[in-house]
Protein backbone atom coordinates (compact mmCIF):
# COMPACT_ATOMS: atom_id res chain seq x y z
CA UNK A 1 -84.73 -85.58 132.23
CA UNK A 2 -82.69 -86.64 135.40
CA UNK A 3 -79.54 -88.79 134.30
CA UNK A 4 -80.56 -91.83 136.01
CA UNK A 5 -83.35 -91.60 133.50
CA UNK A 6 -81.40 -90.96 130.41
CA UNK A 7 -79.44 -93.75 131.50
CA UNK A 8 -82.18 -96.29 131.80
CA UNK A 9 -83.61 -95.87 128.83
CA UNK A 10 -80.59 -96.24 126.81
CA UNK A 11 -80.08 -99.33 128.41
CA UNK A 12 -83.85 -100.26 126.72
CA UNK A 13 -83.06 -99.29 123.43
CA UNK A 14 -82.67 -102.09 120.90
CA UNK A 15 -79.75 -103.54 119.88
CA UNK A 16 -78.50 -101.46 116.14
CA UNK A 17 -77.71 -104.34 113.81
CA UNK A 18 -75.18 -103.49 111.28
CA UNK A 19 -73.61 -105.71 107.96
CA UNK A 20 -70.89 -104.85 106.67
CA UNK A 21 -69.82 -106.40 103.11
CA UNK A 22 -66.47 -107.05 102.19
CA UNK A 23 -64.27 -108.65 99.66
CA UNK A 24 -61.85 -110.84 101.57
CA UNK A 25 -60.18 -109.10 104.41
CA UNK A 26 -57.68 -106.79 102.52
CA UNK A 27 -56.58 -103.42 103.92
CA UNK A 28 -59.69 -101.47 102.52
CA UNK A 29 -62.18 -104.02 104.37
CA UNK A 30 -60.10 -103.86 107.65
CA UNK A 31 -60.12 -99.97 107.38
CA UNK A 32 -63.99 -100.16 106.92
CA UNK A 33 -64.52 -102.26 110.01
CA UNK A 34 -62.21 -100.20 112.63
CA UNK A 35 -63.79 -97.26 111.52
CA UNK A 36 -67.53 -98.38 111.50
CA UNK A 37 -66.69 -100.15 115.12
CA UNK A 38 -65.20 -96.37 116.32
CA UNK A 39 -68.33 -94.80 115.55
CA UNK A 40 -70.67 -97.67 116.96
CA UNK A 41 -68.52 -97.16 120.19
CA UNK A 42 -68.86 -93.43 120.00
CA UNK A 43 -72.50 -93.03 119.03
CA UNK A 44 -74.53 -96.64 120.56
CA UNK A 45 -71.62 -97.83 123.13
CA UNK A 46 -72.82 -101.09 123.90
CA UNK A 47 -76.09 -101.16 121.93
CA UNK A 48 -75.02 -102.40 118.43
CA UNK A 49 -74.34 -106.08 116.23
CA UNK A 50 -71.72 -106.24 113.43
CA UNK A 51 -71.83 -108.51 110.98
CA UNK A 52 -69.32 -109.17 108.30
CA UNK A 53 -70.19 -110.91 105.22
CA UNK A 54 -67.36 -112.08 103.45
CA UNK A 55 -68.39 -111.78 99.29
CA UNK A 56 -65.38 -113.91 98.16
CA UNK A 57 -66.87 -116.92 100.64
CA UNK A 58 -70.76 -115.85 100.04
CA UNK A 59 -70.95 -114.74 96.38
CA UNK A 60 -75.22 -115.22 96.39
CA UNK A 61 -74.91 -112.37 98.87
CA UNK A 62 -74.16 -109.91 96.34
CA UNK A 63 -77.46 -110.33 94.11
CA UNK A 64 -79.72 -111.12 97.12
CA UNK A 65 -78.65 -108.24 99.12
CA UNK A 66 -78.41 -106.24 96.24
CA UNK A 67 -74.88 -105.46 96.79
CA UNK A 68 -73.60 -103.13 93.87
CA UNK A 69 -69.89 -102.05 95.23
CA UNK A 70 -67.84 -103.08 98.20
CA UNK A 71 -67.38 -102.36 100.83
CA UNK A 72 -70.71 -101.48 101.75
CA UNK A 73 -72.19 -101.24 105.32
CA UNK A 74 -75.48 -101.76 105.64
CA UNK A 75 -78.17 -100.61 109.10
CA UNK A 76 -81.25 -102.55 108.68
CA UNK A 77 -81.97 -102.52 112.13
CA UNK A 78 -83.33 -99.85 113.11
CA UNK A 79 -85.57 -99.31 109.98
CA UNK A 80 -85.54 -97.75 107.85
CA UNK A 81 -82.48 -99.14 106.05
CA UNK A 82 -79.54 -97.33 105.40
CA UNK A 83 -76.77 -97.87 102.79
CA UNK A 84 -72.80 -96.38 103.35
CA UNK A 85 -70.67 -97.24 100.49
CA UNK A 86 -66.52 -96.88 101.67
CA UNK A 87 -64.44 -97.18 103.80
CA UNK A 88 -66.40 -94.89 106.50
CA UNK A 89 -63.28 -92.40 106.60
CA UNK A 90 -65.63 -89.04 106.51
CA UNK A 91 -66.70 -89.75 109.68
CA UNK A 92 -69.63 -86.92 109.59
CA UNK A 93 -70.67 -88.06 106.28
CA UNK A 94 -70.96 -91.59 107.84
CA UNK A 95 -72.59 -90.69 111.04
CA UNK A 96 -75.74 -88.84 109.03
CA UNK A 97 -75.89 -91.60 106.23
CA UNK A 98 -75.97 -93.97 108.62
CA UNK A 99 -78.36 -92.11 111.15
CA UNK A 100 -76.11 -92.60 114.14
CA UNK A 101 -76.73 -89.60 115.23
CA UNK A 102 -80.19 -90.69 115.78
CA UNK A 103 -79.42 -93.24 118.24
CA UNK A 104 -80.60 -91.77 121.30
């Protein structure tokens, strides 16, 4: 496949959306974040949605997403859903739980 055509249909592929659940924004949560934004950069530059879901200001979160342990980070788009549980610091152990490695 010629580049111009590897590039083209990255640029097609849908957006990865990503939550990530924390419990206020202490150092563990902040760790979580820069980590899961490095390997969004390096694995779906330009192709992914973060959200953060704060637990202490959304408590009903935890029992209707079926949050058991924070932080958690959690791909639901694309399906199937994946669950991460950490801070993200293995970053090969993150990368195949989350499937990032799929994203081509």
């Amino acid at each position: 496949m010629s580049s111009k055509n590897h590039r083209a249909r990255r640029e097609r592929a849908p957006t990865w959306q990503l939550r990530v659940y924390v419990a206020d924004w202490k150092t563990r949560a902040a760790v979580t974040v820069a980590n899961l934004e490095r390997l969004c950069q390096q694995n779906l530059p330009g192709r992914y949605h973060i959200q953060i879901v704060d637990l202490l200001r959304n408590p009903e979160r935890c029992a209707k997403d079926q949050i058991v342990a924070i932080p958690t980070v959690i791909r639901y788009f694309p399906l199937p859903e994946r669950r991460a549980i950490g801070t993200l610091s293995n970053e090969q152990a993150a990368i195949a739980v989350l499937e990032l490695d799929n994203a081509t």
